[in-house]
N, C-alpha and C. Protein backbone atom coordinates (compact mmCIF):
# COMPACT_ATOMS: atom_id res chain seq x y z
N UNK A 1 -9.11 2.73 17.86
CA UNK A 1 -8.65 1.88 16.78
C UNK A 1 -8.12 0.58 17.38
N UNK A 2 -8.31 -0.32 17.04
CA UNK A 2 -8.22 -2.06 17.31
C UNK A 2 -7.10 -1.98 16.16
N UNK A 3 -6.26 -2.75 16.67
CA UNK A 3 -4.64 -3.41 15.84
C UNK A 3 -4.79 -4.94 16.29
N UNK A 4 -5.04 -5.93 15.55
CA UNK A 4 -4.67 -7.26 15.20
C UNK A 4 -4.01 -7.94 14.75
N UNK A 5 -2.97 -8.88 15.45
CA UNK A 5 -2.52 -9.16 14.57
C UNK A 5 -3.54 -11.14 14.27
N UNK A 6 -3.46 -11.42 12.68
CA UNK A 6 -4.09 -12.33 12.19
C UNK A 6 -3.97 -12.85 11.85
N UNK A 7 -3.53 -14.44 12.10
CA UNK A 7 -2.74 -15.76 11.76
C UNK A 7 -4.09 -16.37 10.59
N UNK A 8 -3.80 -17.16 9.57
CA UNK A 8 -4.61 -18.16 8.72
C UNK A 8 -3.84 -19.65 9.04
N UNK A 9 -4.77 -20.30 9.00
CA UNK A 9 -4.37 -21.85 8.67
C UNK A 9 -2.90 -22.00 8.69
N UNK A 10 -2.60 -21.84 7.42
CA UNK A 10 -0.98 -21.40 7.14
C UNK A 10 0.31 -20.77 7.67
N UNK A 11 -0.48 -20.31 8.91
CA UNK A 11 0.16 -19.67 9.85
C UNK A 11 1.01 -18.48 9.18
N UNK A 12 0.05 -17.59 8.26
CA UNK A 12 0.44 -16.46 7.70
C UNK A 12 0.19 -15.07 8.29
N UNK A 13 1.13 -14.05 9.12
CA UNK A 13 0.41 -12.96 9.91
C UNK A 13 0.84 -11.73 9.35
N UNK A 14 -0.38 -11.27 9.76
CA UNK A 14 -0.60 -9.74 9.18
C UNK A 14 -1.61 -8.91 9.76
N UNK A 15 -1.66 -8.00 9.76
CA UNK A 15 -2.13 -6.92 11.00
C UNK A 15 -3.51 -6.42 10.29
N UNK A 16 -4.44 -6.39 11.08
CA UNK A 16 -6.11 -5.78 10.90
C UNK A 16 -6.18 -4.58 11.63
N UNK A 17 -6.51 -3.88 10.81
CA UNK A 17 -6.64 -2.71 11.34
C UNK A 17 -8.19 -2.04 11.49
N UNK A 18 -8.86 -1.87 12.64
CA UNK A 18 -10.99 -1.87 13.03
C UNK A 18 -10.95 -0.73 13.86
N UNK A 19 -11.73 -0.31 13.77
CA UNK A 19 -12.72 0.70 14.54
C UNK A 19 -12.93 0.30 15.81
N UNK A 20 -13.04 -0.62 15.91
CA UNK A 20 -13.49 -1.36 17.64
C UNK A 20 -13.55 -2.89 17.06
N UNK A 21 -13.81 -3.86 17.90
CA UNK A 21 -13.82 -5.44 18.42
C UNK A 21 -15.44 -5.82 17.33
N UNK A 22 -16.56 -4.30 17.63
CA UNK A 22 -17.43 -4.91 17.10
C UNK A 22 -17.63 -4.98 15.74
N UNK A 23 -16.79 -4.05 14.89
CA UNK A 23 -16.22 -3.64 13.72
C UNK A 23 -15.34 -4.50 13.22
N UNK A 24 -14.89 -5.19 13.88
CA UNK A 24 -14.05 -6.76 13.28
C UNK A 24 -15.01 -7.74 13.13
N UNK A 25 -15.68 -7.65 14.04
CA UNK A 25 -16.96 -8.86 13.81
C UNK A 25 -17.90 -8.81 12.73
N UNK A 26 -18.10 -7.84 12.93
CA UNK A 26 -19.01 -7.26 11.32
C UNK A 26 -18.37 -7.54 10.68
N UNK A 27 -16.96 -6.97 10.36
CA UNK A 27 -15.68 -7.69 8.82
C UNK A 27 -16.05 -9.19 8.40
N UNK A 28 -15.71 -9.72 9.65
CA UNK A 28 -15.55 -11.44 9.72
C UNK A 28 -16.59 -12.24 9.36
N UNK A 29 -17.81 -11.50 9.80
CA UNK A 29 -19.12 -12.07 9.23
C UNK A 29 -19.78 -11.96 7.93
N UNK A 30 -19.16 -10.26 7.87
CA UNK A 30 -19.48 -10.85 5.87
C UNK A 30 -18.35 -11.35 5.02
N UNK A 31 -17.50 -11.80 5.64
CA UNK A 31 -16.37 -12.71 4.55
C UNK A 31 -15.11 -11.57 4.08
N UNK A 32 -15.49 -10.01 4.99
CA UNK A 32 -14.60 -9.65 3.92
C UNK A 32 -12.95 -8.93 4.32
N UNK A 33 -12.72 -10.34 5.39
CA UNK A 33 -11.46 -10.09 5.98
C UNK A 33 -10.90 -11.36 5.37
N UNK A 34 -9.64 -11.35 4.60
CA UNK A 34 -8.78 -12.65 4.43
C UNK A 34 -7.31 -12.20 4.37
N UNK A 35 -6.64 -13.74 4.52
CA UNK A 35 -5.66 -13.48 4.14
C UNK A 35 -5.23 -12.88 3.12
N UNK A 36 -4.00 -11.60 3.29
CA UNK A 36 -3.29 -11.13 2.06
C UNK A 36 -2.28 -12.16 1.12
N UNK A 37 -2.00 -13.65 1.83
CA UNK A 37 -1.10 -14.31 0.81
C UNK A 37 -1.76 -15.11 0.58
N UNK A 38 -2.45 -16.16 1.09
CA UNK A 38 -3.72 -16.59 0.43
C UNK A 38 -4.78 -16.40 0.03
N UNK A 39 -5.41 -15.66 1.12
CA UNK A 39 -6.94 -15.44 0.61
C UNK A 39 -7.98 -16.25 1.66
N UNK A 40 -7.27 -16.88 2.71
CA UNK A 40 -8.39 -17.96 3.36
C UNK A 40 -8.65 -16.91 4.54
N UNK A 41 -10.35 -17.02 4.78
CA UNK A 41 -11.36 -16.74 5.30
C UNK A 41 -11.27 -17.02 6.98
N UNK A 42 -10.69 -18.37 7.21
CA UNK A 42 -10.31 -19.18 8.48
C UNK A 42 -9.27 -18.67 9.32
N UNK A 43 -9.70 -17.13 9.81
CA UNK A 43 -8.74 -16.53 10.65
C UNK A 43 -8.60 -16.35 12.09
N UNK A 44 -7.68 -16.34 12.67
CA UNK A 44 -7.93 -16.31 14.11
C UNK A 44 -6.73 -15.70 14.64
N UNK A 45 -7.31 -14.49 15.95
CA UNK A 45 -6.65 -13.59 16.29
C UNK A 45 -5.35 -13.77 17.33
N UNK A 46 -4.29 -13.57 16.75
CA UNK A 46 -3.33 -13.95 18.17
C UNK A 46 -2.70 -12.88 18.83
N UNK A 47 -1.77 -13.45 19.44
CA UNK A 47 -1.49 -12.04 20.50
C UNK A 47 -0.82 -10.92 20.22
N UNK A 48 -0.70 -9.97 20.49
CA UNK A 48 -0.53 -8.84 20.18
C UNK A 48 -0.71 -8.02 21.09
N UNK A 49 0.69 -7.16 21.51
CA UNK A 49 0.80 -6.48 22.40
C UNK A 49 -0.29 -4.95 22.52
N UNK A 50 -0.14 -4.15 23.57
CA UNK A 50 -1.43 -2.88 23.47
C UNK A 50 0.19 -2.07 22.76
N UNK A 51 -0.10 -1.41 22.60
CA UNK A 51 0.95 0.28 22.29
C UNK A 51 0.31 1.16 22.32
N UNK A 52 0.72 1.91 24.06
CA UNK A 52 0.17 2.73 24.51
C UNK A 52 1.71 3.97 24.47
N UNK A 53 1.62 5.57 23.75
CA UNK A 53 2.87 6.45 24.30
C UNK A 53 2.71 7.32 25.25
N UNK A 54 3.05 6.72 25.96
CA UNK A 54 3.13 7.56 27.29
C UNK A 54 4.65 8.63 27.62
N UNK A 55 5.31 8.46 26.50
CA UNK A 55 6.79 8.85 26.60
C UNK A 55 8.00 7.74 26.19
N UNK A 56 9.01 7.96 26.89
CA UNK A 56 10.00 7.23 25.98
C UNK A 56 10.40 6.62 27.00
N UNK A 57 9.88 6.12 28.11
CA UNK A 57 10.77 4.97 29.45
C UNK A 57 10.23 3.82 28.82
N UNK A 58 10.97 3.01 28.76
CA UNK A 58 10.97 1.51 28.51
C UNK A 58 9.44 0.77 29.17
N UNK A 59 9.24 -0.27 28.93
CA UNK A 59 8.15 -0.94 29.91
C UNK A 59 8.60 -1.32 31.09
N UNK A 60 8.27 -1.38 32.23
CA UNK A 60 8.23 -2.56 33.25
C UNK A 60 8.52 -3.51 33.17
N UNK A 61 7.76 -4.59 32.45
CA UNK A 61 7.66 -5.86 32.08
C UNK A 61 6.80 -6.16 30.66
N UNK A 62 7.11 -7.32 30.40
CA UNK A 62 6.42 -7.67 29.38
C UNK A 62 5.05 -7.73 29.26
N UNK A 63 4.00 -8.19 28.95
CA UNK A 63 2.83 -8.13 28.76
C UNK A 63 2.73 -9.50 28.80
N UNK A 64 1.81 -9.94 30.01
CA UNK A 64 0.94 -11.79 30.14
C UNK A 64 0.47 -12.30 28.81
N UNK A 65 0.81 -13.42 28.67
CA UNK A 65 0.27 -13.96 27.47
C UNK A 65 -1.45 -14.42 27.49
N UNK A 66 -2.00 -14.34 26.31
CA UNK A 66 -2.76 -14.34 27.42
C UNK A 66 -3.08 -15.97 25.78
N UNK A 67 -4.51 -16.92 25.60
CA UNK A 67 -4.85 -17.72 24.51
C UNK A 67 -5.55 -17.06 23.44
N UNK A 68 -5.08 -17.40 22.21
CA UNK A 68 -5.56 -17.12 20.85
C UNK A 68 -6.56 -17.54 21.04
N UNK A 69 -7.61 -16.22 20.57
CA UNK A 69 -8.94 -16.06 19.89
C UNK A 69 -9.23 -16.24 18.49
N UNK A 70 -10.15 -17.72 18.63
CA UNK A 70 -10.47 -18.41 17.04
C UNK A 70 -11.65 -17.20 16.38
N UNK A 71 -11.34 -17.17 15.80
CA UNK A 71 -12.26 -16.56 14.04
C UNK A 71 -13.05 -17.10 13.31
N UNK A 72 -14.24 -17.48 13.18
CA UNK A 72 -14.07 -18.10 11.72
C UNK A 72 -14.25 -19.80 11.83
N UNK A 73 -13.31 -20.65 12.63
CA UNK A 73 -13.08 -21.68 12.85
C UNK A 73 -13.82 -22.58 13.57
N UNK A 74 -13.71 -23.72 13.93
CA UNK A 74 -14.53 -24.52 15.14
C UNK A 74 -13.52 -24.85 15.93
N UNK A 75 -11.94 -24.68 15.61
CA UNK A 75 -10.96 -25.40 16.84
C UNK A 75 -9.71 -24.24 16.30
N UNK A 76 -9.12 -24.01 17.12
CA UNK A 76 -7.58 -23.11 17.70
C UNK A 76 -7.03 -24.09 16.47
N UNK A 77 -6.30 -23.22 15.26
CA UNK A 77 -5.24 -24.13 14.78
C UNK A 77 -3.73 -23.85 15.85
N UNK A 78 -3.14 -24.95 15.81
CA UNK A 78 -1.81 -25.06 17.37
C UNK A 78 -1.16 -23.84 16.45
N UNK A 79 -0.31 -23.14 17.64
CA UNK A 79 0.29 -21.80 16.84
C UNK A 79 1.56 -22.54 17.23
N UNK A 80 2.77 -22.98 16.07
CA UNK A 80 4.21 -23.26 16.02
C UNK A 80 5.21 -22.00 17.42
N UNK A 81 6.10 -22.69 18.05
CA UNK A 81 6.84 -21.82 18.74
C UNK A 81 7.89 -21.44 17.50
N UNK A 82 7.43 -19.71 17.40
CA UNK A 82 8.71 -18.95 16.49
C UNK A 82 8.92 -18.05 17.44
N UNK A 83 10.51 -18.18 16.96
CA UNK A 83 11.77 -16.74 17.74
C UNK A 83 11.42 -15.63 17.02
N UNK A 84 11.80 -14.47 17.26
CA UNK A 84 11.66 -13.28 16.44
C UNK A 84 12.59 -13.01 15.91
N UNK A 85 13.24 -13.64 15.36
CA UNK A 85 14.60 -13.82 13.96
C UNK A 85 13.77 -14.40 12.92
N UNK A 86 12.96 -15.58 13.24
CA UNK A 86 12.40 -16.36 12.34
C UNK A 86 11.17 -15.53 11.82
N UNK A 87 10.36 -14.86 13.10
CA UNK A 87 9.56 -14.29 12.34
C UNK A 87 10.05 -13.09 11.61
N UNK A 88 10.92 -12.23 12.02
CA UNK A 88 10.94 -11.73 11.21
C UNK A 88 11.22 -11.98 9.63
N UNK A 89 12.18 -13.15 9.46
CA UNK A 89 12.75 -13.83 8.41
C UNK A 89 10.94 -13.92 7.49
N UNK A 90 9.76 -14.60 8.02
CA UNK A 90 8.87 -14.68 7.95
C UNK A 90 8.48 -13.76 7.14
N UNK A 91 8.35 -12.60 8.14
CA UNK A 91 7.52 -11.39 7.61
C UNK A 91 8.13 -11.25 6.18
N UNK A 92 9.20 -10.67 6.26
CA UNK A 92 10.43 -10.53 5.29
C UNK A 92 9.75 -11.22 3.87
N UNK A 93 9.64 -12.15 4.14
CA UNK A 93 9.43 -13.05 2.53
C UNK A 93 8.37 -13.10 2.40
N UNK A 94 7.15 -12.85 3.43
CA UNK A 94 5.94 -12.88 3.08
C UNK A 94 5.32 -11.47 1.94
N UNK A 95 6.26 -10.39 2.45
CA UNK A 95 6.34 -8.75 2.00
C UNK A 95 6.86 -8.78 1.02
N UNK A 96 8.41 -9.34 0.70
CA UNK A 96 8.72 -9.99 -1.08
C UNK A 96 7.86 -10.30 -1.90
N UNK A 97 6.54 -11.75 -1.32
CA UNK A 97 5.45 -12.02 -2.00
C UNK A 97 4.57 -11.19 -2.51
N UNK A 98 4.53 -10.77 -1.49
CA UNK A 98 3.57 -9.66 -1.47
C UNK A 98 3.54 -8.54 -2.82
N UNK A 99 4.85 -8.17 -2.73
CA UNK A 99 5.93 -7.25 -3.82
C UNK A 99 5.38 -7.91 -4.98
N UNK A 100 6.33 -8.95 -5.22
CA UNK A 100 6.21 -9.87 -6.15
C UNK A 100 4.91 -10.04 -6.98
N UNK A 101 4.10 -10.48 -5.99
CA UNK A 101 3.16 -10.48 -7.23
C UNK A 101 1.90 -9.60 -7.40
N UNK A 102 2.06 -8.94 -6.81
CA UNK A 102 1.28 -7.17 -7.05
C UNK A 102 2.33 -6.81 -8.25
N UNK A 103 3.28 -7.00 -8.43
CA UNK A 103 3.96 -6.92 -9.85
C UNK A 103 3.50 -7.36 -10.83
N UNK A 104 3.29 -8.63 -10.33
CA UNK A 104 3.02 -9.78 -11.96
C UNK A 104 1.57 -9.18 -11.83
N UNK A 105 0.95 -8.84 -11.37
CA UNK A 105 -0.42 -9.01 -11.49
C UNK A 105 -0.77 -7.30 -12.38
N UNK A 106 0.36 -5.96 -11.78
CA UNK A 106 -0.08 -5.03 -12.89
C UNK A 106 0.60 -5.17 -13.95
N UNK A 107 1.70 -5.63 -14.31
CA UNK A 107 2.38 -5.99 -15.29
C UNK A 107 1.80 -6.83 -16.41
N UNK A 108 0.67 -7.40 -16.09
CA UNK A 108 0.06 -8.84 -17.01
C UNK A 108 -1.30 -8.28 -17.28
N UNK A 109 -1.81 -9.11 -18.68
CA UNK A 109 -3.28 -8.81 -18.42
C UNK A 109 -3.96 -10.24 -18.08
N UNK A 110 -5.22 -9.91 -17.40
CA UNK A 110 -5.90 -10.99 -16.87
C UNK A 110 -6.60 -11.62 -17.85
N UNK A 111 -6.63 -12.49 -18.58
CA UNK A 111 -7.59 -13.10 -19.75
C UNK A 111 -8.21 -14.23 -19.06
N UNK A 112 -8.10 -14.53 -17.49
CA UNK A 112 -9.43 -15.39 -17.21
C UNK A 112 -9.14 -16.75 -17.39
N UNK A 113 -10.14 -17.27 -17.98
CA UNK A 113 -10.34 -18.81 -18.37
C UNK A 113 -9.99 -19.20 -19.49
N UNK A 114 -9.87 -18.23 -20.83
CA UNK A 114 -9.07 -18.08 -21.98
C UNK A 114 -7.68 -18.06 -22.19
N UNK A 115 -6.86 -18.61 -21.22
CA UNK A 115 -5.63 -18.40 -21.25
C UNK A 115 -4.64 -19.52 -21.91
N UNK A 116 -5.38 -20.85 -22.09
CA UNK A 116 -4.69 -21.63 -22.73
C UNK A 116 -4.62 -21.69 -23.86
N UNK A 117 -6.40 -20.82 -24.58
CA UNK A 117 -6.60 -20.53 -25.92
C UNK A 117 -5.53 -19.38 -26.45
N UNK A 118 -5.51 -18.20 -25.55
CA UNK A 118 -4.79 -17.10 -25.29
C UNK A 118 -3.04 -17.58 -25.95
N UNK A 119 -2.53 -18.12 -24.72
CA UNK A 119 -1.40 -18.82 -24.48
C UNK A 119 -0.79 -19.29 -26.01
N UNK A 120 -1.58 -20.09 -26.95
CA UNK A 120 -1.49 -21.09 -27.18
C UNK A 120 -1.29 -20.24 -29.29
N UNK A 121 -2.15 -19.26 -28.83
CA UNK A 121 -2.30 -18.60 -30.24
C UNK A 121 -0.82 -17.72 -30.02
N UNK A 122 -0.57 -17.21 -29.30
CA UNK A 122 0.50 -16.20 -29.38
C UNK A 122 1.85 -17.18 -29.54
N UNK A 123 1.95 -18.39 -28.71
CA UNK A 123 2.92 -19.27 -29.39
C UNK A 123 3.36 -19.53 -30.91
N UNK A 124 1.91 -19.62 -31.12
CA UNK A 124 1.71 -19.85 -32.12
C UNK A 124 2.11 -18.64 -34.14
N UNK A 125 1.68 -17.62 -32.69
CA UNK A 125 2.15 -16.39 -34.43
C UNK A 125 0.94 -15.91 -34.21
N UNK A 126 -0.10 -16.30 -34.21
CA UNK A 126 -1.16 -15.63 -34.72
C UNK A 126 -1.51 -14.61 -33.43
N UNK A 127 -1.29 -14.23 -32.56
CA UNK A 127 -1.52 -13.00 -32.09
C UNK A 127 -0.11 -12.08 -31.27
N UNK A 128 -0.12 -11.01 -31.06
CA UNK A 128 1.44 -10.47 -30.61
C UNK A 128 1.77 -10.96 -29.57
N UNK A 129 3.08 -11.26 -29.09
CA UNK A 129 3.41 -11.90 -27.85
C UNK A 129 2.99 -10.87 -26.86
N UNK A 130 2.49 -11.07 -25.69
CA UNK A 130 2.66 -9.87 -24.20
C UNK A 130 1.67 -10.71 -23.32
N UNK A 131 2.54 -10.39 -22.23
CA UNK A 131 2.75 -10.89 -20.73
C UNK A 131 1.22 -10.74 -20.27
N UNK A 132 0.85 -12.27 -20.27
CA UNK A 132 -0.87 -12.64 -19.70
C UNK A 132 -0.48 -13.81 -18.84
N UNK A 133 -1.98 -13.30 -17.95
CA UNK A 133 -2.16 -14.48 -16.62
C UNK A 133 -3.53 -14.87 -16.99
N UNK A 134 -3.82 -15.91 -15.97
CA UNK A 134 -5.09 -16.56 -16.34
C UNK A 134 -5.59 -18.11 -15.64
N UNK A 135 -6.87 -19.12 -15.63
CA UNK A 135 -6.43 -19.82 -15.54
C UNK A 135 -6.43 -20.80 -16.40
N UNK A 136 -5.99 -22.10 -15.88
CA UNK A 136 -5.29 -22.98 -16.92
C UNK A 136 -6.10 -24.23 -16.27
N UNK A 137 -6.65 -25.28 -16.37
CA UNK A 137 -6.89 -26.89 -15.95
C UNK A 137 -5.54 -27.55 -16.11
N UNK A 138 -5.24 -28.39 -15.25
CA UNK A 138 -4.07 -29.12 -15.11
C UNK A 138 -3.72 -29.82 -16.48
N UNK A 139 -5.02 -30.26 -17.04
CA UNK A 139 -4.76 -30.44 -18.52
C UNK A 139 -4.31 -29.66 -19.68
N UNK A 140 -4.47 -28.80 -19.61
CA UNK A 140 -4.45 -27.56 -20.34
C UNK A 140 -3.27 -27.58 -20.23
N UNK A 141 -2.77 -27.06 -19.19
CA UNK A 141 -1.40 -26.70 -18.45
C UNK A 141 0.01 -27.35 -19.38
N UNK A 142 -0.99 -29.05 -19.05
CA UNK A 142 0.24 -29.93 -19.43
C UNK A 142 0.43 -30.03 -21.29
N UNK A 143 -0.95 -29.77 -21.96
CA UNK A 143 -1.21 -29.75 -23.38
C UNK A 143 -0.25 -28.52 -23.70
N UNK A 144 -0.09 -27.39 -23.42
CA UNK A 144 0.80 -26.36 -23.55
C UNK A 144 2.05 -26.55 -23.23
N UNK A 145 2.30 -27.22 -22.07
CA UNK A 145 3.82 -27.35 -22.28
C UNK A 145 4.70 -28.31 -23.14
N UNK A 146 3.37 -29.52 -23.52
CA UNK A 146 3.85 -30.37 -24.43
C UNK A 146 4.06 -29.45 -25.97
N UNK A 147 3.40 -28.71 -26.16
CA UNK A 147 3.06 -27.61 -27.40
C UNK A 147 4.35 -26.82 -27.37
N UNK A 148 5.20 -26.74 -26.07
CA UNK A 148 6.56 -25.84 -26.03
C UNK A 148 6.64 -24.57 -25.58
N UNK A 149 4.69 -24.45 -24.89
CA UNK A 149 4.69 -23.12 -24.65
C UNK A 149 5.37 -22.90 -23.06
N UNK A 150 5.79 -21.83 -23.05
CA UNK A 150 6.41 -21.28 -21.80
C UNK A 150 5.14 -21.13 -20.59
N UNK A 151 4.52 -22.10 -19.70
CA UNK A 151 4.09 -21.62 -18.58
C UNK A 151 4.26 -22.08 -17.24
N UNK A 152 3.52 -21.17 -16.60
CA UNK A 152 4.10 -21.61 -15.23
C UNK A 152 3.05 -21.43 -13.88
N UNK A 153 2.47 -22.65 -13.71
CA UNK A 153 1.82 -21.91 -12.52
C UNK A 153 2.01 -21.19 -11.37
N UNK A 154 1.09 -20.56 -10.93
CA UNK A 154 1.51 -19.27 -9.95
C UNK A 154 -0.07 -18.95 -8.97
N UNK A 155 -0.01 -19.39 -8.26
CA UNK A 155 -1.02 -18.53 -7.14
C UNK A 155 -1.09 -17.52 -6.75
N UNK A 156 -1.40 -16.38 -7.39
CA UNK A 156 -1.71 -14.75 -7.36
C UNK A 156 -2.44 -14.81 -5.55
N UNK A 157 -2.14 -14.13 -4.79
CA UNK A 157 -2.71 -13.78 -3.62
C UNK A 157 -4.48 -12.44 -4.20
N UNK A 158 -5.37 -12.84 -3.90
CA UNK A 158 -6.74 -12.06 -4.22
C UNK A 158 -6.12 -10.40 -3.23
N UNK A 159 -5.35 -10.33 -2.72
CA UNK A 159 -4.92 -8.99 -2.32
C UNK A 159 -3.54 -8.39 -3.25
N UNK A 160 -3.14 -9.36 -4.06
CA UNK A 160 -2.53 -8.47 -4.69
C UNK A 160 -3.31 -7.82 -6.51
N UNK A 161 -3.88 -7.95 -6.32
CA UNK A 161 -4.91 -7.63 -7.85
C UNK A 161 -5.63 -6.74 -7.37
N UNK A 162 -5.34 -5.57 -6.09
CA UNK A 162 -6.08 -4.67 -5.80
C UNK A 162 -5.18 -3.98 -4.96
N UNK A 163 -5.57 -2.20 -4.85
CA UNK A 163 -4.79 -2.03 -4.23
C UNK A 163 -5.10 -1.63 -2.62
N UNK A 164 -3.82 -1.81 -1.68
CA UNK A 164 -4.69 -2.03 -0.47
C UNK A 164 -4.84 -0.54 0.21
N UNK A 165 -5.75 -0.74 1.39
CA UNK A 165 -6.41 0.51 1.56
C UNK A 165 -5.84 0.81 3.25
């Protein structure tokens, strides 16, 4: 089993879990590895220690660093120097998100591209109020809030509208 960990653009990380090196490649080539908070495709592998148990004595030493392996990309996006307070702080809120809107997303129903029509009638009376997502054109958006309706945009992560495996 291969453990990755997998930075996006955004410098968002989260761990891949493969069969072998050539079993990631296969993933990567049909598109169907992305980010869990965005969704972007443009991933590239950074370092990540082995974890081998051999028992409970400490290591020796640390493990050589060694350069991030691009994904996906044509150039290394620069990886920011973070402490491991920060990342963890990181992780932390990325896993809230995560929470978060795997909530909104079973909690709501999806009405799609109909949502301003959607939106707009239930303001209105003519259909029962309950908690829908959807999308909206920036126009739309703004025609509804001039209308008084309550919305709010929100970028659903494509991993939280499923559940993970």
């Amino acid at each position: 089993m291969k453990v990755f960990d997998l930075h996006c653009p955004l410098d968002h990380v989260f761990e891949g879990w493969f069969g072998s090196e050539a079993d990631f490649r296969n993933q990567m080539d049909k598109g169907l590895v992305q980010c869990p908070m965005c969704g972007s495709q443009q991933l590239r592998k950074g370092l990540s220690a082995p974890r081998l148990n051999f028992g409970a004595k400490a290591p020796a030493s640390a493990p050589a660093a060694t350069a991030n392996a691009v994904v996906g990309a044509t150039a290394p996006a620069p990886t920011p120097v973070v402490n491991a307070d920060d990342r963890r702080k990181q992780q932390a809120l990325q896993a809230a998100w995560l929470q978060a809107s795997r909530e909104i997303a079973q909690k709501t129903e999806d009405v799609g591209d109909r949502f301003a029509d959607e939106a707009l009638r239930m303001h209105k009376g003519e259909e029962p109020q309950r908690p829908i997502r959807g999308q909206a054109t920036p126009r739309q958006a703004m025609e509804l809030l001039e209308e008084g309706v309550p919305v709010m945009p929100l970028a659903l992560p494509q991993g939280s509208k499923e559940t993970l495996q």
